[in-house]
PDB file of N, CA and C in Angstrom:
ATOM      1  N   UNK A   1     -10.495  -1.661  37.168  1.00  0.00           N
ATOM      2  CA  UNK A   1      -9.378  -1.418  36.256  1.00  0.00           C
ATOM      3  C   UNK A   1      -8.135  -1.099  37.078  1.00  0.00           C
ATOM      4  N   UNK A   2      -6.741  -1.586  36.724  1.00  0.00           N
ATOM      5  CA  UNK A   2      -5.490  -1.419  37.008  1.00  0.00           C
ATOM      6  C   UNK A   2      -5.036  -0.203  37.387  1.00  0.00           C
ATOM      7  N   UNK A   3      -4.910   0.855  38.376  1.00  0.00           N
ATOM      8  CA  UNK A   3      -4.563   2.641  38.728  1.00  0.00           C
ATOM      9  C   UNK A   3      -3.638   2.646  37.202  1.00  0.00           C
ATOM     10  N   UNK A   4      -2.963   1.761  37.054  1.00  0.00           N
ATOM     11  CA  UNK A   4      -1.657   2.092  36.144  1.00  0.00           C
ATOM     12  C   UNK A   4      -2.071   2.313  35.019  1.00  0.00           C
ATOM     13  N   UNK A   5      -3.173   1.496  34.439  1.00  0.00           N
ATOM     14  CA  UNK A   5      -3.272   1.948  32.915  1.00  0.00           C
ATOM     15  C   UNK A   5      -3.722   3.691  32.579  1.00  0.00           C
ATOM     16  N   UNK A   6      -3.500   3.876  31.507  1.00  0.00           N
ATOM     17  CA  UNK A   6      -3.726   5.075  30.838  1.00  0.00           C
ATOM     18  C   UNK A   6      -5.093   5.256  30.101  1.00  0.00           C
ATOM     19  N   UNK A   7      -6.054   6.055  30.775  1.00  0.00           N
ATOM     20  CA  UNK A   7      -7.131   6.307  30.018  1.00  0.00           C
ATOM     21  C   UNK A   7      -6.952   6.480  28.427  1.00  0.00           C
ATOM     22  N   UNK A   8      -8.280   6.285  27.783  1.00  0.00           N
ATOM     23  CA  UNK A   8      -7.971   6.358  26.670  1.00  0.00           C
ATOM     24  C   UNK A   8      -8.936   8.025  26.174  1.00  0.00           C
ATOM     25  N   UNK A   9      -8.630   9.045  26.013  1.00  0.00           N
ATOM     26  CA  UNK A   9      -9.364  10.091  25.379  1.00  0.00           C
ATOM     27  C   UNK A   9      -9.511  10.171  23.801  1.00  0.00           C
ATOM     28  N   UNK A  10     -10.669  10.445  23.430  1.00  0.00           N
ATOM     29  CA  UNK A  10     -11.364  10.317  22.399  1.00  0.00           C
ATOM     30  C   UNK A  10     -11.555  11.684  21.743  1.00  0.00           C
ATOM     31  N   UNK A  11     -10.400  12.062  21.135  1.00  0.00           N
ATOM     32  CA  UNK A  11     -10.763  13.292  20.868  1.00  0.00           C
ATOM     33  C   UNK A  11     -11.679  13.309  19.213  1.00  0.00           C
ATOM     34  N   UNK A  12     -11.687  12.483  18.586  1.00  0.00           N
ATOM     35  CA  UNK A  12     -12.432  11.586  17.484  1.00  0.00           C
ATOM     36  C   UNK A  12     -12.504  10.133  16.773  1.00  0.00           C
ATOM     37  N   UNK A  13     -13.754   9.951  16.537  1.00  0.00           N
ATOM     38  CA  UNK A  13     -13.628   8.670  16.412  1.00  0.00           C
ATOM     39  C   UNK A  13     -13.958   7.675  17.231  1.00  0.00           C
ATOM     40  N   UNK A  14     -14.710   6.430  16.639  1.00  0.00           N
ATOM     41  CA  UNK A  14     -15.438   5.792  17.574  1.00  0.00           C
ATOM     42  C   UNK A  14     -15.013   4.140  16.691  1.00  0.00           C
ATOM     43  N   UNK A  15     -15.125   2.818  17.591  1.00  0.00           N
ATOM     44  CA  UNK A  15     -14.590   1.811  17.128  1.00  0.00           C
ATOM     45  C   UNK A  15     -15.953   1.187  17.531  1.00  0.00           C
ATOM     46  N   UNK A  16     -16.742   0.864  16.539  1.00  0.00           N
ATOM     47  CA  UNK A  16     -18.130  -0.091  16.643  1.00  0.00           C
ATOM     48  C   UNK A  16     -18.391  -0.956  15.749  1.00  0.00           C
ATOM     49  N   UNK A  17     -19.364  -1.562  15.711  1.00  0.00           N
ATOM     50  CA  UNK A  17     -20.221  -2.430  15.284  1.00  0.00           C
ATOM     51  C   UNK A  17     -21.267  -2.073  14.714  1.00  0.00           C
ATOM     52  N   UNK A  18     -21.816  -1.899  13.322  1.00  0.00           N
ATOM     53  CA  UNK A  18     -20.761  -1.709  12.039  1.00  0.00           C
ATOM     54  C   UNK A  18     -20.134  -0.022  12.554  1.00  0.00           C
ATOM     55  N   UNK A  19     -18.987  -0.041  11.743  1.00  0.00           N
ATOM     56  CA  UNK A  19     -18.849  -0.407  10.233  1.00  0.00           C
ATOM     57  C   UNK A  19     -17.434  -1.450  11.054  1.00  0.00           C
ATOM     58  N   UNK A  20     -17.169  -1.456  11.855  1.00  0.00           N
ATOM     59  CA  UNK A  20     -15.880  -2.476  12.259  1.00  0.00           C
ATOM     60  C   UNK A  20     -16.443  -3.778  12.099  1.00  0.00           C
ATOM     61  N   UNK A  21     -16.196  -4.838  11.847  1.00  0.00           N
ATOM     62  CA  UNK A  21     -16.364  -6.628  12.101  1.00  0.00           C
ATOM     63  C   UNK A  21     -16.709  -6.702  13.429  1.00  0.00           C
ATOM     64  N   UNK A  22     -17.251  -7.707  14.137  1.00  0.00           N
ATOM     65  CA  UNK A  22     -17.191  -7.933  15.233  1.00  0.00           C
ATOM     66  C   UNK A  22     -15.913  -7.992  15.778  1.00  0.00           C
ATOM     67  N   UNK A  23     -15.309  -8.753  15.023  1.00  0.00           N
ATOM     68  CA  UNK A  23     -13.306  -9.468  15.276  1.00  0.00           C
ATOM     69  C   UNK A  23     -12.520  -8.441  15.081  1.00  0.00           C
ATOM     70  N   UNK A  24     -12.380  -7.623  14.027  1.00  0.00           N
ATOM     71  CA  UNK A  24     -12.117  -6.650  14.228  1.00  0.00           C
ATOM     72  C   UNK A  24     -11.795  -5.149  15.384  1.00  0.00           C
ATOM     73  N   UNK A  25     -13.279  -5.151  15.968  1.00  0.00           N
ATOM     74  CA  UNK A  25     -13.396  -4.663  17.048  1.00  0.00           C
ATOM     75  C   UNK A  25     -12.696  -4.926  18.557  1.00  0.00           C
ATOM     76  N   UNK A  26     -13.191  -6.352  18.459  1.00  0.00           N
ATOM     77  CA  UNK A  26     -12.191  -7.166  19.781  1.00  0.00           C
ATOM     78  C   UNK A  26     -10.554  -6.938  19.407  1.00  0.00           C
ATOM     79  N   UNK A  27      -9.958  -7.232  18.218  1.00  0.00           N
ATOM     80  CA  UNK A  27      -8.849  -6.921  17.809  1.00  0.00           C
ATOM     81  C   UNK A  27      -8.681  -5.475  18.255  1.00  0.00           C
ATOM     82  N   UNK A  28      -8.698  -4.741  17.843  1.00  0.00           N
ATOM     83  CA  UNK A  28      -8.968  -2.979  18.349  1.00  0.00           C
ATOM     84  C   UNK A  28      -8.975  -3.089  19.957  1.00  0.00           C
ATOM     85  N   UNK A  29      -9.586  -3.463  20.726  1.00  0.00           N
ATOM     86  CA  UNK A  29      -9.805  -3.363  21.824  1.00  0.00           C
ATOM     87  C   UNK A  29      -8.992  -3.980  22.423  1.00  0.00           C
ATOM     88  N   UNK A  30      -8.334  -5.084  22.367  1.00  0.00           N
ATOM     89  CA  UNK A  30      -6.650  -5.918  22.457  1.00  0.00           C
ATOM     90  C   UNK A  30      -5.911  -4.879  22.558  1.00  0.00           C
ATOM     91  N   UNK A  31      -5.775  -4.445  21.597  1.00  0.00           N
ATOM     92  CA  UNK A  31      -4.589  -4.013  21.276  1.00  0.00           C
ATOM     93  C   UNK A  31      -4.492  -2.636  22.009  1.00  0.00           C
ATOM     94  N   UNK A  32      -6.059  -1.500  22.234  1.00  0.00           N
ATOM     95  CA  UNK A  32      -5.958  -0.601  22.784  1.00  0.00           C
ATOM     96  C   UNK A  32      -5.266  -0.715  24.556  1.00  0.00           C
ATOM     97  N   UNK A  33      -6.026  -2.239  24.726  1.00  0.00           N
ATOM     98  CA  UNK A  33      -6.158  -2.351  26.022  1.00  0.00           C
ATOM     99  C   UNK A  33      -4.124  -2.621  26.513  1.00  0.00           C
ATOM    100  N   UNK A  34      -3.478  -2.901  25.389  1.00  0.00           N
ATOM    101  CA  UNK A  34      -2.252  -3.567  25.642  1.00  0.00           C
ATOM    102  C   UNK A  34      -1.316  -1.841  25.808  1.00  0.00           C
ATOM    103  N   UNK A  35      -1.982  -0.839  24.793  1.00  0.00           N
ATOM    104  CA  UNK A  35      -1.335   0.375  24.590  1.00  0.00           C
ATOM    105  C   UNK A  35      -1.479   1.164  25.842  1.00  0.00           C
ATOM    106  N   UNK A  36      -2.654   1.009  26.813  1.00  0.00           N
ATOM    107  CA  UNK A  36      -3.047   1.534  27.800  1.00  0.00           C
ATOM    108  C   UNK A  36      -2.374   0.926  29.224  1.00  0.00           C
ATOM    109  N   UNK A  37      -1.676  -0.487  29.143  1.00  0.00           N
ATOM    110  CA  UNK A  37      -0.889  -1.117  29.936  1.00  0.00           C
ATOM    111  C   UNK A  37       0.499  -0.759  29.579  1.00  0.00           C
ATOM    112  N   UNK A  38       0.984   0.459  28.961  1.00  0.00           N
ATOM    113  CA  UNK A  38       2.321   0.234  28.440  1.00  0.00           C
ATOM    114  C   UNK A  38       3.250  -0.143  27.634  1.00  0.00           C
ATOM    115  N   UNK A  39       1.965  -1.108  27.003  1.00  0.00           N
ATOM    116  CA  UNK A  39       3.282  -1.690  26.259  1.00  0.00           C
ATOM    117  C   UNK A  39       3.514  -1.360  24.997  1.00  0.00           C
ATOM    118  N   UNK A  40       4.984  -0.728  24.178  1.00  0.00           N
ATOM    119  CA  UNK A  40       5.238  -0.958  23.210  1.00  0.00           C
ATOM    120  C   UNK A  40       4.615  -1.504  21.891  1.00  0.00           C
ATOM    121  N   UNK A  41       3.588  -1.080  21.194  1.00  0.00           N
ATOM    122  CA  UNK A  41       3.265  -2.492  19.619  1.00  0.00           C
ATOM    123  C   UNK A  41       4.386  -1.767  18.371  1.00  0.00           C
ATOM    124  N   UNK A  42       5.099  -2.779  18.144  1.00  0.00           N
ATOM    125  CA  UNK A  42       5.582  -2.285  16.733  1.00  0.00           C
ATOM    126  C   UNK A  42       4.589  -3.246  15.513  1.00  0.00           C
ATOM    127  N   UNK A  43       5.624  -3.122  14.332  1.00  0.00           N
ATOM    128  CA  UNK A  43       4.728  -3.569  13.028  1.00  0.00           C
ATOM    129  C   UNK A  43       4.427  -5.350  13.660  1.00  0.00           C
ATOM    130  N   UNK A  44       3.537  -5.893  13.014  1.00  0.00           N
ATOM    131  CA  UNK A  44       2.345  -5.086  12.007  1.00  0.00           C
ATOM    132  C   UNK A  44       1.661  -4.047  13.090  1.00  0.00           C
ATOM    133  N   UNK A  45       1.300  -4.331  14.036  1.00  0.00           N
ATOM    134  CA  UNK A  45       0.048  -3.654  14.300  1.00  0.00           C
ATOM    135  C   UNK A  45       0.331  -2.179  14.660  1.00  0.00           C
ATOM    136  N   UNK A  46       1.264  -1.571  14.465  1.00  0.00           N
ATOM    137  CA  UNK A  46       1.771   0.185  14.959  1.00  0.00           C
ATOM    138  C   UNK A  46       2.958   0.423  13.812  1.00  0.00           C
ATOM    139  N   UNK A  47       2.693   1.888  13.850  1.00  0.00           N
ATOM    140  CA  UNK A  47       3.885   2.345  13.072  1.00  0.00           C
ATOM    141  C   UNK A  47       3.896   3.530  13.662  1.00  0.00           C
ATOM    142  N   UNK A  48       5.372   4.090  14.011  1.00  0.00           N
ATOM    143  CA  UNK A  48       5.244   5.703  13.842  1.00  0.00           C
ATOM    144  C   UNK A  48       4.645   6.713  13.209  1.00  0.00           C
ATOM    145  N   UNK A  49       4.026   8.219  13.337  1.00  0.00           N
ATOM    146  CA  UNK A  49       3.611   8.907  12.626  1.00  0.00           C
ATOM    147  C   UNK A  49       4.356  10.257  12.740  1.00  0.00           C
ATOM    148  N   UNK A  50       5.219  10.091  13.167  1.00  0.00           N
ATOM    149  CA  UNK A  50       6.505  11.681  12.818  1.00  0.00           C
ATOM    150  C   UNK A  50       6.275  12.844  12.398  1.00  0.00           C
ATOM    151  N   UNK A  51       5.420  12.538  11.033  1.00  0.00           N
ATOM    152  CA  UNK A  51       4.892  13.420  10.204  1.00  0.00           C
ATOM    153  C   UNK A  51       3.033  14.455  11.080  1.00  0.00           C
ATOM    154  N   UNK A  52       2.969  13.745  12.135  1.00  0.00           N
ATOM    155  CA  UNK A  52       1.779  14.422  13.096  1.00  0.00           C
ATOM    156  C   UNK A  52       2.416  14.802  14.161  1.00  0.00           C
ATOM    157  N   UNK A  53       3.168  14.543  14.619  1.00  0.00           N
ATOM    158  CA  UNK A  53       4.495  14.708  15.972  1.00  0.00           C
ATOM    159  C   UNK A  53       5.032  13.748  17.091  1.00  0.00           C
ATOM    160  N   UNK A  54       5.334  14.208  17.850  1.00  0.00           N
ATOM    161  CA  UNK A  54       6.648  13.182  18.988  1.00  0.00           C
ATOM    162  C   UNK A  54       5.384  12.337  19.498  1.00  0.00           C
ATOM    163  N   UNK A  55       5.610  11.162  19.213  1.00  0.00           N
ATOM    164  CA  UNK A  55       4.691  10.072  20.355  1.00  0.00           C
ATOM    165  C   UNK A  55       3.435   9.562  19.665  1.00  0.00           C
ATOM    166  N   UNK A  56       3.216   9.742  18.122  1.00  0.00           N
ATOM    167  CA  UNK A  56       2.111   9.751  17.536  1.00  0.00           C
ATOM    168  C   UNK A  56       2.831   8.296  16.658  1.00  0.00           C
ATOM    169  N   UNK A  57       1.508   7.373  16.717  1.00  0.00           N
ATOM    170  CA  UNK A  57       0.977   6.659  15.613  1.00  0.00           C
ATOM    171  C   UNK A  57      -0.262   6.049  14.814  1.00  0.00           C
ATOM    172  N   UNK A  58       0.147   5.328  14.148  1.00  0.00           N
ATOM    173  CA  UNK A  58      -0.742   4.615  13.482  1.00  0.00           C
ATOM    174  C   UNK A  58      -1.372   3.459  14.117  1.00  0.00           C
ATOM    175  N   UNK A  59      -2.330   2.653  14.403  1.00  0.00           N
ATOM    176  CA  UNK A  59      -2.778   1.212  15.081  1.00  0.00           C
ATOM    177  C   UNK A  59      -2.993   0.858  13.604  1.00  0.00           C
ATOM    178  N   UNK A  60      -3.404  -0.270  13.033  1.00  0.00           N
ATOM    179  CA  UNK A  60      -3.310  -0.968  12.448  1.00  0.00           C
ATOM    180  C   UNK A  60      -4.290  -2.240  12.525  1.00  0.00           C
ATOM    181  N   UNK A  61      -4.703  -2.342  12.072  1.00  0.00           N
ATOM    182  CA  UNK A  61      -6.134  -3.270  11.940  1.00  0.00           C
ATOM    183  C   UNK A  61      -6.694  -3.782  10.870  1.00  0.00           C
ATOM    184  N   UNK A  62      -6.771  -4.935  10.707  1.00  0.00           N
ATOM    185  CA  UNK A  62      -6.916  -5.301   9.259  1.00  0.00           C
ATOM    186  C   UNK A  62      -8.421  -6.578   9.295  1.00  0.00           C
ATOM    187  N   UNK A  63      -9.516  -5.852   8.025  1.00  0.00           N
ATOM    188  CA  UNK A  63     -10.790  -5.977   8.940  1.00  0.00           C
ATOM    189  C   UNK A  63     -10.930  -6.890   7.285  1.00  0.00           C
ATOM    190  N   UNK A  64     -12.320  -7.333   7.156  1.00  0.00           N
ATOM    191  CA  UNK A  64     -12.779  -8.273   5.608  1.00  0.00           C
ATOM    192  C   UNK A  64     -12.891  -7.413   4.928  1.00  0.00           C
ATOM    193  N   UNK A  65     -11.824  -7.078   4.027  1.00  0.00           N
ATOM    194  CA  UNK A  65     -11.754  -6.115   3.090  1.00  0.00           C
ATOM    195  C   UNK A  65     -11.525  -4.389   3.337  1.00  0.00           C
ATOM    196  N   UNK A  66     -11.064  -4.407   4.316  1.00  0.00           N
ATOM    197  CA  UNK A  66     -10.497  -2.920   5.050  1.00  0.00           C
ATOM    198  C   UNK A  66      -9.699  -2.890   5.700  1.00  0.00           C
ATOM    199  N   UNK A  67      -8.650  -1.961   5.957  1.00  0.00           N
ATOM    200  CA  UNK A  67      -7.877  -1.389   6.620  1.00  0.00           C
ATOM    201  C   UNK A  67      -7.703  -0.593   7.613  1.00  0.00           C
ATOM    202  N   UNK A  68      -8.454  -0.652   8.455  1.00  0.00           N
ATOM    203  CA  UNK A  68      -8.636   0.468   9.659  1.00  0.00           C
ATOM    204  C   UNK A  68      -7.696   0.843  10.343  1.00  0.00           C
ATOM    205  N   UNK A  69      -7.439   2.250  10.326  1.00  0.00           N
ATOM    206  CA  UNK A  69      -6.347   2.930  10.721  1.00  0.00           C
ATOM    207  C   UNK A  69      -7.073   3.642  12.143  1.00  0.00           C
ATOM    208  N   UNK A  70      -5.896   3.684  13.372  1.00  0.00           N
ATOM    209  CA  UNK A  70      -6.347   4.607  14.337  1.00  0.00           C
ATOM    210  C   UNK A  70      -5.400   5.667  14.944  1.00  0.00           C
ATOM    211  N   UNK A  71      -5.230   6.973  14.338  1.00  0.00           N
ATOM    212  CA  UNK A  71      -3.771   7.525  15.434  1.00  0.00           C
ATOM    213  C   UNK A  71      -4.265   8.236  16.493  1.00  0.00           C
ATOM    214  N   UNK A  72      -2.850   7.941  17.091  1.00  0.00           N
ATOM    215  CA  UNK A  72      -3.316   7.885  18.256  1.00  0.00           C
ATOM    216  C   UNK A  72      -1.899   8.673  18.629  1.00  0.00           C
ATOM    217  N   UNK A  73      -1.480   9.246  20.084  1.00  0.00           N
ATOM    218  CA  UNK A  73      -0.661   9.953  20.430  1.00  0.00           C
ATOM    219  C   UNK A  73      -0.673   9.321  21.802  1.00  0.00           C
ATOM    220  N   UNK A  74       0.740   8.886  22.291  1.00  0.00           N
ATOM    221  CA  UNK A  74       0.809   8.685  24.162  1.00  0.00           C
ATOM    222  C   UNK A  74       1.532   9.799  24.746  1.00  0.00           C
ATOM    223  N   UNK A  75       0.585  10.372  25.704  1.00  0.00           N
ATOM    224  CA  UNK A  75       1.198  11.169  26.422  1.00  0.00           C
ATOM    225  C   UNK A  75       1.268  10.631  28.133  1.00  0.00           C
ATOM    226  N   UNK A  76       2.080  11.278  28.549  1.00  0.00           N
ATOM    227  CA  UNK A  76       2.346  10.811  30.246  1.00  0.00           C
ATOM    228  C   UNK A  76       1.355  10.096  31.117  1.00  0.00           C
ATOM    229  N   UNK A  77       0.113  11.031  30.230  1.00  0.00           N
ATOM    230  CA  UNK A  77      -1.009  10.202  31.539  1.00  0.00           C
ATOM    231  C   UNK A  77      -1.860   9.970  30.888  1.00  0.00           C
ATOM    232  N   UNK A  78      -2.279   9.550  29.379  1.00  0.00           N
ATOM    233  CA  UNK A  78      -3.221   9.439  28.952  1.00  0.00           C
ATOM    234  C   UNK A  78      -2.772   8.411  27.125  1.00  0.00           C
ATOM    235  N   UNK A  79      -3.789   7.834  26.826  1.00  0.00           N
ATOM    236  CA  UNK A  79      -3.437   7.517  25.364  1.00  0.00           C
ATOM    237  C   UNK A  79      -4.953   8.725  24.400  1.00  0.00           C
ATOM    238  N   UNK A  80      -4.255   9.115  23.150  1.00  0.00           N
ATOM    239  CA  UNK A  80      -5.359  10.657  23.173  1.00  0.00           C
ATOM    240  C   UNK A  80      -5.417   9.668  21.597  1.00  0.00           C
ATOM    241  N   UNK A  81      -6.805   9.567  21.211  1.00  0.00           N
ATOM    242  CA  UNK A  81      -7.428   8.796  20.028  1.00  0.00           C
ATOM    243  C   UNK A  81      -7.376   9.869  19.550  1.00  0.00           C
ATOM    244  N   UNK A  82      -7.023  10.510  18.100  1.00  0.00           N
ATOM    245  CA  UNK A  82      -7.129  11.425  17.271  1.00  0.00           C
ATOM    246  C   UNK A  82      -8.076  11.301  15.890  1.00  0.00           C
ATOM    247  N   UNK A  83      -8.222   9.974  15.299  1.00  0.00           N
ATOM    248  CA  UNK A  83      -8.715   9.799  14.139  1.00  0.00           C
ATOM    249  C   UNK A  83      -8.803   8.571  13.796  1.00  0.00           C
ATOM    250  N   UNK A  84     -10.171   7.996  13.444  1.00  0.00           N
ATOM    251  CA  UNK A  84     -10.404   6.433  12.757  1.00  0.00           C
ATOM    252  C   UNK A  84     -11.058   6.460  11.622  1.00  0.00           C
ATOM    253  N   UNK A  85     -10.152   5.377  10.811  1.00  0.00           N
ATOM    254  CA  UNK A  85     -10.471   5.496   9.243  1.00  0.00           C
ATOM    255  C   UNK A  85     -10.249   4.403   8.643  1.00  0.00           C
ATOM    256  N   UNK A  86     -10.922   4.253   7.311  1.00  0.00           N
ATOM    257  CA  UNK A  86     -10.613   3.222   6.624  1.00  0.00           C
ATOM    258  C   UNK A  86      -9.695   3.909   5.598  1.00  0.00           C
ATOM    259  N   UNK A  87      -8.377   2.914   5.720  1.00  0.00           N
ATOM    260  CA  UNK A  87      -7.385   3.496   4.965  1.00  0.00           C
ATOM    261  C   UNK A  87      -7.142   2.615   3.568  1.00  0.00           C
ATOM    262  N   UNK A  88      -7.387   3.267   2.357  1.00  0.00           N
ATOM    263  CA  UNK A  88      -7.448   2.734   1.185  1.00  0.00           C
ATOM    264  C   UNK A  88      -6.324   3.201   0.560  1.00  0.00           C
ATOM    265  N   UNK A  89      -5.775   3.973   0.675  1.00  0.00           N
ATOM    266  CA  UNK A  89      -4.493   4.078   0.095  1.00  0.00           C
ATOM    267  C   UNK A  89      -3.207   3.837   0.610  1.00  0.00           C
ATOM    268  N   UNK A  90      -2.131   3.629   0.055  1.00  0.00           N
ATOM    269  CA  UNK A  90      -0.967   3.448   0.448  1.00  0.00           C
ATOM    270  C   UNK A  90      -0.263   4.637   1.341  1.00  0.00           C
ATOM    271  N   UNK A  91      -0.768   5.355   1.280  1.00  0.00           N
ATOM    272  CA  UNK A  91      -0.091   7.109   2.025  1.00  0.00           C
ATOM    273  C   UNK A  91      -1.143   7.061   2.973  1.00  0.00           C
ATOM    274  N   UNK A  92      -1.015   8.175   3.886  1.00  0.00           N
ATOM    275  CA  UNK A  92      -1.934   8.451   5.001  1.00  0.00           C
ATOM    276  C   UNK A  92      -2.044   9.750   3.959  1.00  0.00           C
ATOM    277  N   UNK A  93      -3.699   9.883   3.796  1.00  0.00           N
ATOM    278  CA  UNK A  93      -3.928  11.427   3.201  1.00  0.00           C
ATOM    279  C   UNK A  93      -3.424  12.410   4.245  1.00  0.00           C
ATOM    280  N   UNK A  94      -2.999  13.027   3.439  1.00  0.00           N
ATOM    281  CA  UNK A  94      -2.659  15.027   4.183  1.00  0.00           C
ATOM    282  C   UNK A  94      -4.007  15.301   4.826  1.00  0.00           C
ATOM    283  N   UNK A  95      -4.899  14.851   3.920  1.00  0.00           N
ATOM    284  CA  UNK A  95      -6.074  15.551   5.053  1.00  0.00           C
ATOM    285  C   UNK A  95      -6.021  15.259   6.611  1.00  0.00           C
ATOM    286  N   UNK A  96      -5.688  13.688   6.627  1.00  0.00           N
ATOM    287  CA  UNK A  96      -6.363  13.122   8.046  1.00  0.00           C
ATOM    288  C   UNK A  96      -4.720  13.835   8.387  1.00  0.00           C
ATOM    289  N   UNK A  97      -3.714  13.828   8.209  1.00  0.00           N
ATOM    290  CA  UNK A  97      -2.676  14.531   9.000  1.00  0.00           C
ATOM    291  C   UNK A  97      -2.776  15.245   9.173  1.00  0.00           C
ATOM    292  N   UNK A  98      -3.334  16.521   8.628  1.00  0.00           N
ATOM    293  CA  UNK A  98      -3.234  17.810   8.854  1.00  0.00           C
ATOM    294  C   UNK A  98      -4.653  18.066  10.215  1.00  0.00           C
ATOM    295  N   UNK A  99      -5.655  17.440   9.672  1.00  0.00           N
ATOM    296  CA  UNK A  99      -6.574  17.309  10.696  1.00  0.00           C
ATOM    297  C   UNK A  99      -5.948  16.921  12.159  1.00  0.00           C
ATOM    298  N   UNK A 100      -5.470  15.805  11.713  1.00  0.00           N
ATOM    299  CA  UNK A 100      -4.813  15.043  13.713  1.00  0.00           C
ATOM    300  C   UNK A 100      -3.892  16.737  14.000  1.00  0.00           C
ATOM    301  N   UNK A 101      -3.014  16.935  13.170  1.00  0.00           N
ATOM    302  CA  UNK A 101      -2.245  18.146  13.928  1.00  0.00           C
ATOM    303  C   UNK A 101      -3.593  19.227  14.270  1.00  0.00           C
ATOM    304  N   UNK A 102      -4.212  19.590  14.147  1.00  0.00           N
ATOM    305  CA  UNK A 102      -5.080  20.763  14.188  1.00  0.00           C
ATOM    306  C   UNK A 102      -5.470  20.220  15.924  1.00  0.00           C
ATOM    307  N   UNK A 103      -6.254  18.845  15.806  1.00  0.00           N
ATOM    308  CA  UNK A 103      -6.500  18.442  16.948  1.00  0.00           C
ATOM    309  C   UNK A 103      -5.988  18.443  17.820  1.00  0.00           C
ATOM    310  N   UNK A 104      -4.452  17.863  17.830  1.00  0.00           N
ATOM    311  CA  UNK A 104      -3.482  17.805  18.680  1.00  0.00           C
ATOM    312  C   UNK A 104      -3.102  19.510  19.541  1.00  0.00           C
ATOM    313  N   UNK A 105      -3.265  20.240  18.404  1.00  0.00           N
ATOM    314  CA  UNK A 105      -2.760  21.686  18.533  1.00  0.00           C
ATOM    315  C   UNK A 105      -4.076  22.370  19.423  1.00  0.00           C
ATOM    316  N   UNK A 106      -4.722  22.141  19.250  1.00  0.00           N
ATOM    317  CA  UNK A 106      -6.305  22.607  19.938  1.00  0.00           C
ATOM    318  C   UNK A 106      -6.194  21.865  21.348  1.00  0.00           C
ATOM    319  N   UNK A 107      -5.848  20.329  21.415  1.00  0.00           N
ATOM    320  CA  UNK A 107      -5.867  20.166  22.819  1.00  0.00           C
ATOM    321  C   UNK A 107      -4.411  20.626  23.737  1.00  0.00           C
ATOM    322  N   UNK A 108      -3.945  20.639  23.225  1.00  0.00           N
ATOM    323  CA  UNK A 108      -2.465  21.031  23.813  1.00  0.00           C
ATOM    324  C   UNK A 108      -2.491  22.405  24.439  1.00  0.00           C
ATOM    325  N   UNK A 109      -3.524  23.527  23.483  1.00  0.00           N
ATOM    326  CA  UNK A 109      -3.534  24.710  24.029  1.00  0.00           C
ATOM    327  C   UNK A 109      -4.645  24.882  25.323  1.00  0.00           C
ATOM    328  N   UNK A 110      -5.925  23.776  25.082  1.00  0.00           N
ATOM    329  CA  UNK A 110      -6.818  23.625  25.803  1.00  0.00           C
ATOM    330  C   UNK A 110      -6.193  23.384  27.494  1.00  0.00           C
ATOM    331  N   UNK A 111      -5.353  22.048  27.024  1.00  0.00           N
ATOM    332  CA  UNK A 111      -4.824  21.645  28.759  1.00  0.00           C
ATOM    333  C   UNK A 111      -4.011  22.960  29.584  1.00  0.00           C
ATOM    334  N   UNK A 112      -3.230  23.584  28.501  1.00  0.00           N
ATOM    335  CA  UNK A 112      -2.389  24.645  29.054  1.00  0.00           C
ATOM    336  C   UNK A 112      -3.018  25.870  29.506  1.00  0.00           C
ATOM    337  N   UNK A 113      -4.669  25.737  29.175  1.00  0.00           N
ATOM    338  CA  UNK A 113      -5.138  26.821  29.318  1.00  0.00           C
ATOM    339  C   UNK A 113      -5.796  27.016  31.439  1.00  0.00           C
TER     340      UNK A 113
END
């Protein structure tokens, strides 16, 4: 692997076979692998998440009849997986936000510790 890319930490959430598609999965793994080289994804496949904090989004994945959501947060030396879901509604529930902040807030105090 490239020194440059950015590990990916898993603080929840796992991208497999089921409940992901096979294609799906490879899609996911594209796209992680492109986030871990640097680069920028806007829509479709990323959106900001503001509402979890600075550097946080959404991935975007669109599976046979699902929506798989992944946020995710980039920090300096790492891309930090927070939460994977099948997203059925038009809103991101408060739950899974409030959850990613809890997470975020738990590792943030962890590294500083």
């Amino acid at each position: 692997m490239d020194e440059t890319y950015k590990p990916l930490v898993w603080l929840h959430g796992e991208v497999k076979t089921p409940p992901f598609s096979q294609e799906a999965r490879i899609e996911t793994g594209v796209l992680l692998r492109r986030l871990q080289q640097g680069e920028n994804l806007g829509l479709p496949h990323s959106r900001p998440m503001p509402s979890i904090g600075a550097h946080c989004y959404e991935l975007r994945v669109r599976d046979s009849g699902k929506n798989w959501r992944i946020i995710f947060r980039i920090d300096e030396d790492a891309i930090l997986i927070l939460e994977v879901f099948n997203k059925t509604t038009r809103t991101t529930p408060t739950s899974v936000i409030d959850t990613c902040k809890k997470r975020l807030s738990k590792y943030d105090k962890d590294v500083e510790d």
